[in-house]
N, C-alpha and C. Protein backbone atom coordinates (compact mmCIF):
# COMPACT_ATOMS: atom_id res chain seq x y z
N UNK A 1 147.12 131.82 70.04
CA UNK A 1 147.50 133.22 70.17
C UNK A 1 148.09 133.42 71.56
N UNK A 2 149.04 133.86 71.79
CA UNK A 2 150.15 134.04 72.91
C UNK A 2 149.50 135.42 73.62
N UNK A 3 149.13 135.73 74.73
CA UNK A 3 148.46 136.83 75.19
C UNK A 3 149.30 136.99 77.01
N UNK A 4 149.31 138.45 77.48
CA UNK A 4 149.83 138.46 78.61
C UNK A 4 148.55 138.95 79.40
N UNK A 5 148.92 138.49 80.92
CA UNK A 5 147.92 139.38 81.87
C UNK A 5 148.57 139.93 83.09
N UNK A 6 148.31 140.87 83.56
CA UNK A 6 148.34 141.66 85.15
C UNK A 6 147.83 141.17 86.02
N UNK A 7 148.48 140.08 86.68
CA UNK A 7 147.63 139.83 87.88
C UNK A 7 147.61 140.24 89.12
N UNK A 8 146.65 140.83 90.31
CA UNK A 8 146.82 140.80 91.49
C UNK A 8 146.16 140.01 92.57
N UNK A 9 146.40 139.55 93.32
CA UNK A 9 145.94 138.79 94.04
C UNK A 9 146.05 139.27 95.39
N UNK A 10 145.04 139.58 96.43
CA UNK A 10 144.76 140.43 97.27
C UNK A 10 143.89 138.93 98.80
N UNK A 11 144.83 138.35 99.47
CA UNK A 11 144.15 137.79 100.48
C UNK A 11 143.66 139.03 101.38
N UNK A 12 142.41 137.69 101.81
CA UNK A 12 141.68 138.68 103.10
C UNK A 12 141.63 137.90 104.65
N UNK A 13 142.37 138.83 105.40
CA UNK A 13 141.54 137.97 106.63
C UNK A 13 142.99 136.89 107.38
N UNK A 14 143.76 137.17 106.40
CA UNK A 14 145.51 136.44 106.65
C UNK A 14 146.38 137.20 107.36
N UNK A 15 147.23 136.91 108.41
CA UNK A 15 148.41 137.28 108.62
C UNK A 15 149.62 137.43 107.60
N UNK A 16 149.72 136.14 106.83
CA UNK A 16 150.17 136.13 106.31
C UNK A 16 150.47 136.13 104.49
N UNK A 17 150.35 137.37 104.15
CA UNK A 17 149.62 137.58 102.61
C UNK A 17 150.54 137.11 101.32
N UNK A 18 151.96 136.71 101.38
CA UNK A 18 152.79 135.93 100.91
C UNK A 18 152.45 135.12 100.19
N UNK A 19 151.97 134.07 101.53
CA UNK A 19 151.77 132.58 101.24
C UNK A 19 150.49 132.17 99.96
N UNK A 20 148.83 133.08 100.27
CA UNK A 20 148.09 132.75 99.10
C UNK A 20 148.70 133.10 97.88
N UNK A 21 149.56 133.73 97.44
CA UNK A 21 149.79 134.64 96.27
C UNK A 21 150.80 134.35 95.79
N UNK A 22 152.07 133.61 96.55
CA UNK A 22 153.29 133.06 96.14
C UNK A 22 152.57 131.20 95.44
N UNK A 23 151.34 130.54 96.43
CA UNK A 23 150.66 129.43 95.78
C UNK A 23 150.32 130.02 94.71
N UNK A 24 149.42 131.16 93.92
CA UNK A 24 148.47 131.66 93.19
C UNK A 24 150.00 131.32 91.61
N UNK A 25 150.67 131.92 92.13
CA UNK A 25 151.66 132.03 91.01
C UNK A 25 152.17 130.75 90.63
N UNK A 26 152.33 130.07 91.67
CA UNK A 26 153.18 128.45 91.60
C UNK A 26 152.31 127.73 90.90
N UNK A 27 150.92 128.27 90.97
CA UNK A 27 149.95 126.95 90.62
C UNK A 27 149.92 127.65 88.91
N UNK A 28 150.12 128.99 88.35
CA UNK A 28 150.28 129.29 87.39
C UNK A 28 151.44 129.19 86.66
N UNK A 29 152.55 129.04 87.37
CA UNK A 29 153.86 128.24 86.65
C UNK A 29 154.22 126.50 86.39
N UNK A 30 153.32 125.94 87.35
CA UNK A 30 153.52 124.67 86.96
C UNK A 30 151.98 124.37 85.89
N UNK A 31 151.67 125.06 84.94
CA UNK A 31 150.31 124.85 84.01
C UNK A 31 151.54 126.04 83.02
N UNK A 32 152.68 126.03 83.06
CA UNK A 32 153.41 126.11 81.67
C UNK A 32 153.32 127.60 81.35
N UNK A 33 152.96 128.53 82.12
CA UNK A 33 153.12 129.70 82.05
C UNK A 33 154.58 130.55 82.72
N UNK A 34 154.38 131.43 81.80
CA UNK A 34 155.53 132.48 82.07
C UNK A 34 154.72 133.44 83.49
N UNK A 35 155.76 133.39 84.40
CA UNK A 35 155.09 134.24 85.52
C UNK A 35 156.28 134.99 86.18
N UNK A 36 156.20 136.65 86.04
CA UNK A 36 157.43 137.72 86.29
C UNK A 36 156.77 138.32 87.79
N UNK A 37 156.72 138.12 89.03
CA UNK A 37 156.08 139.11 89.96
C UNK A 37 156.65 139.64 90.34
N UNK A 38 155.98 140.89 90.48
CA UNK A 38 156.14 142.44 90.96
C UNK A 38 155.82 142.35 92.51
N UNK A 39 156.03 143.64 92.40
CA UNK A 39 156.15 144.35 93.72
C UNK A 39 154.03 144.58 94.69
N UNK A 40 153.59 144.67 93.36
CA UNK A 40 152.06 144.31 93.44
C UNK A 40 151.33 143.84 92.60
N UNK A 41 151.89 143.25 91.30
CA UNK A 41 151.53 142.41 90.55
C UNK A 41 152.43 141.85 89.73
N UNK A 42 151.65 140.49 89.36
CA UNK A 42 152.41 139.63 88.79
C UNK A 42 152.05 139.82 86.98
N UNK A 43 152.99 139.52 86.46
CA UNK A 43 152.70 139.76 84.80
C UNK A 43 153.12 138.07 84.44
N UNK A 44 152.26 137.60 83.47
CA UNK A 44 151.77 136.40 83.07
C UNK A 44 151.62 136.22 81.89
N UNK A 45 152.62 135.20 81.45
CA UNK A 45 151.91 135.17 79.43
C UNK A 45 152.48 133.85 79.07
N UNK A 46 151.25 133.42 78.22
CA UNK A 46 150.79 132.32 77.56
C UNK A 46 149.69 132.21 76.73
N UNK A 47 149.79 130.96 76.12
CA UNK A 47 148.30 130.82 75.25
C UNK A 47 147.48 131.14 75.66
N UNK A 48 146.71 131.86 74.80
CA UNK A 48 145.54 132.26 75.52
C UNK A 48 144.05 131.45 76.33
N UNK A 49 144.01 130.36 75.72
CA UNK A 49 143.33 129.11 76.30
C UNK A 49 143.83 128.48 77.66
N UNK A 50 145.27 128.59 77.27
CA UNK A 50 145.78 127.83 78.83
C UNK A 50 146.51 129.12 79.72
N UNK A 51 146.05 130.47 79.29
CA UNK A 51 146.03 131.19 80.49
C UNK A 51 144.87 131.32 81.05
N UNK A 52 144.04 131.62 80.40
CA UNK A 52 142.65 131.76 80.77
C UNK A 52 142.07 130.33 81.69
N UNK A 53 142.40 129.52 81.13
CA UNK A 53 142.08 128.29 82.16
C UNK A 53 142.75 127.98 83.33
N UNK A 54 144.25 128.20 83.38
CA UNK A 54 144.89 128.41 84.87
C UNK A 54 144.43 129.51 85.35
N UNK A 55 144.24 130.83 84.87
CA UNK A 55 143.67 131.54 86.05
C UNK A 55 142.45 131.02 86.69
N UNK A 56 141.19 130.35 85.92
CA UNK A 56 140.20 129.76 86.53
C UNK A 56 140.79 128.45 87.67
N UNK A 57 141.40 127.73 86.95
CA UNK A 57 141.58 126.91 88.01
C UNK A 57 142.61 127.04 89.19
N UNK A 58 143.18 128.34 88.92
CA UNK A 58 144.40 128.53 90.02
C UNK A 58 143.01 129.27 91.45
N UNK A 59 142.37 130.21 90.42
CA UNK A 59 141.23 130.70 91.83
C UNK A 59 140.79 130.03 92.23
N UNK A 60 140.14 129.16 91.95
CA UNK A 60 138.93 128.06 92.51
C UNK A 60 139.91 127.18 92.99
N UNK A 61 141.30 126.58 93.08
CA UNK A 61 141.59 125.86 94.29
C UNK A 61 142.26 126.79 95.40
N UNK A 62 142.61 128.14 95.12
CA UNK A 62 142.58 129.14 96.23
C UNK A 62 141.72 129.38 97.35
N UNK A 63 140.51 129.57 96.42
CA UNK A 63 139.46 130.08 97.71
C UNK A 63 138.67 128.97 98.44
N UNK A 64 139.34 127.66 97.77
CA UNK A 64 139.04 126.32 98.83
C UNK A 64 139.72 126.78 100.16
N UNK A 65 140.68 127.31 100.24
CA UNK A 65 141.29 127.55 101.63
C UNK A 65 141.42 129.08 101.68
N UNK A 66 140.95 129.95 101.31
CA UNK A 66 141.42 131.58 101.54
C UNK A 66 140.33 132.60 100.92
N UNK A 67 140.25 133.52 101.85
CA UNK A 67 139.27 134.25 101.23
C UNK A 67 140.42 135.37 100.13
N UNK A 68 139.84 135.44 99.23
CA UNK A 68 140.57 136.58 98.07
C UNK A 68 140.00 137.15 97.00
N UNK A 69 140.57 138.09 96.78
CA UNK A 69 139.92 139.58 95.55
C UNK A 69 141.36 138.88 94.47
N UNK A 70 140.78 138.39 93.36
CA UNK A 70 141.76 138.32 92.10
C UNK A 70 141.32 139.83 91.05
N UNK A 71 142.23 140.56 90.92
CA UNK A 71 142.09 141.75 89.59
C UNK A 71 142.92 141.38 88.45
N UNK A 72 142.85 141.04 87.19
CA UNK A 72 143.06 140.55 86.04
C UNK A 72 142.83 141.53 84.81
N UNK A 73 144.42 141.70 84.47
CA UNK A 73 143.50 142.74 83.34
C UNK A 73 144.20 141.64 82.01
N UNK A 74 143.98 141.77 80.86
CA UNK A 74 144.15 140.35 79.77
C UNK A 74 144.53 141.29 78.46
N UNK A 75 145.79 140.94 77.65
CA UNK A 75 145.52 141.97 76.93
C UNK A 75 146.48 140.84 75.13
N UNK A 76 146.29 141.75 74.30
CA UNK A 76 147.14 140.91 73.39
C UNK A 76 147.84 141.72 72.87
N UNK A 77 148.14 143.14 73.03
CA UNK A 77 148.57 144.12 72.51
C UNK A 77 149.70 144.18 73.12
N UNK A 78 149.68 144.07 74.90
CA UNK A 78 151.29 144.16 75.32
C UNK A 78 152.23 143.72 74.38
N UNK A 79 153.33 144.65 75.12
CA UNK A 79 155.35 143.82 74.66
C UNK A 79 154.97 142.56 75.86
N UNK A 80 156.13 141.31 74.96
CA UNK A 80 155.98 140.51 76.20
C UNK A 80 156.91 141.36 77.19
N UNK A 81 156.67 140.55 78.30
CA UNK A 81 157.27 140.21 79.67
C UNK A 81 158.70 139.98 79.79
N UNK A 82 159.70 140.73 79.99
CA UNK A 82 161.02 140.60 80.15
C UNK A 82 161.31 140.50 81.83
N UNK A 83 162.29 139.72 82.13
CA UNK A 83 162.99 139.25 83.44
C UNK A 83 163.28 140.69 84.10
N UNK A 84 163.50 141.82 82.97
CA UNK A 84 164.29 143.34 83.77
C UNK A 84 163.35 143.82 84.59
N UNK A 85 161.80 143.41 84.73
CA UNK A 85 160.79 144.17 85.15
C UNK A 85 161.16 144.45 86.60
């Protein structure tokens, strides 16, 4: 089942807030996901197994180096994700 999510990703404690959140996404595009980011969040869609599992494993090698607040909302009802966003 193909499902999208809202992601935000919120470093703490950085100068530079780019860098965790531009990784957060990279590490969710190379695990075969569709990833559109916004202006304060990123919109995300894929299987629902292998979204749900890159977001786990995209956090947990994040906060090896960064402190951060992930907000996730998961839905199956959205339209997908178009490039116009």
């Amino acid at each position: 089942m193909k499902i999208q999510a809202e992601i935000s990703v919120y470093p703490l404690r950085v100068t530079e807030l780019s860098r965790p959140i531009d990784e957060f996404c990279r590490m969710l595009q190379s695990r075969g996901l569709e990833v559109h980011m916004g202006p304060m969040s990123s919109f995300v869609s894929g299987e629902c197994k292998d979204l749900f599992k890159a977001v786990q494993e995209s956090f947990e090698r994040l906060v090896e180096q960064y402190q951060i607040v992930v907000a996730v909302k998961f839905s199956n009802a959205c339209p997908e994700v178009h490039n116009d966003r």
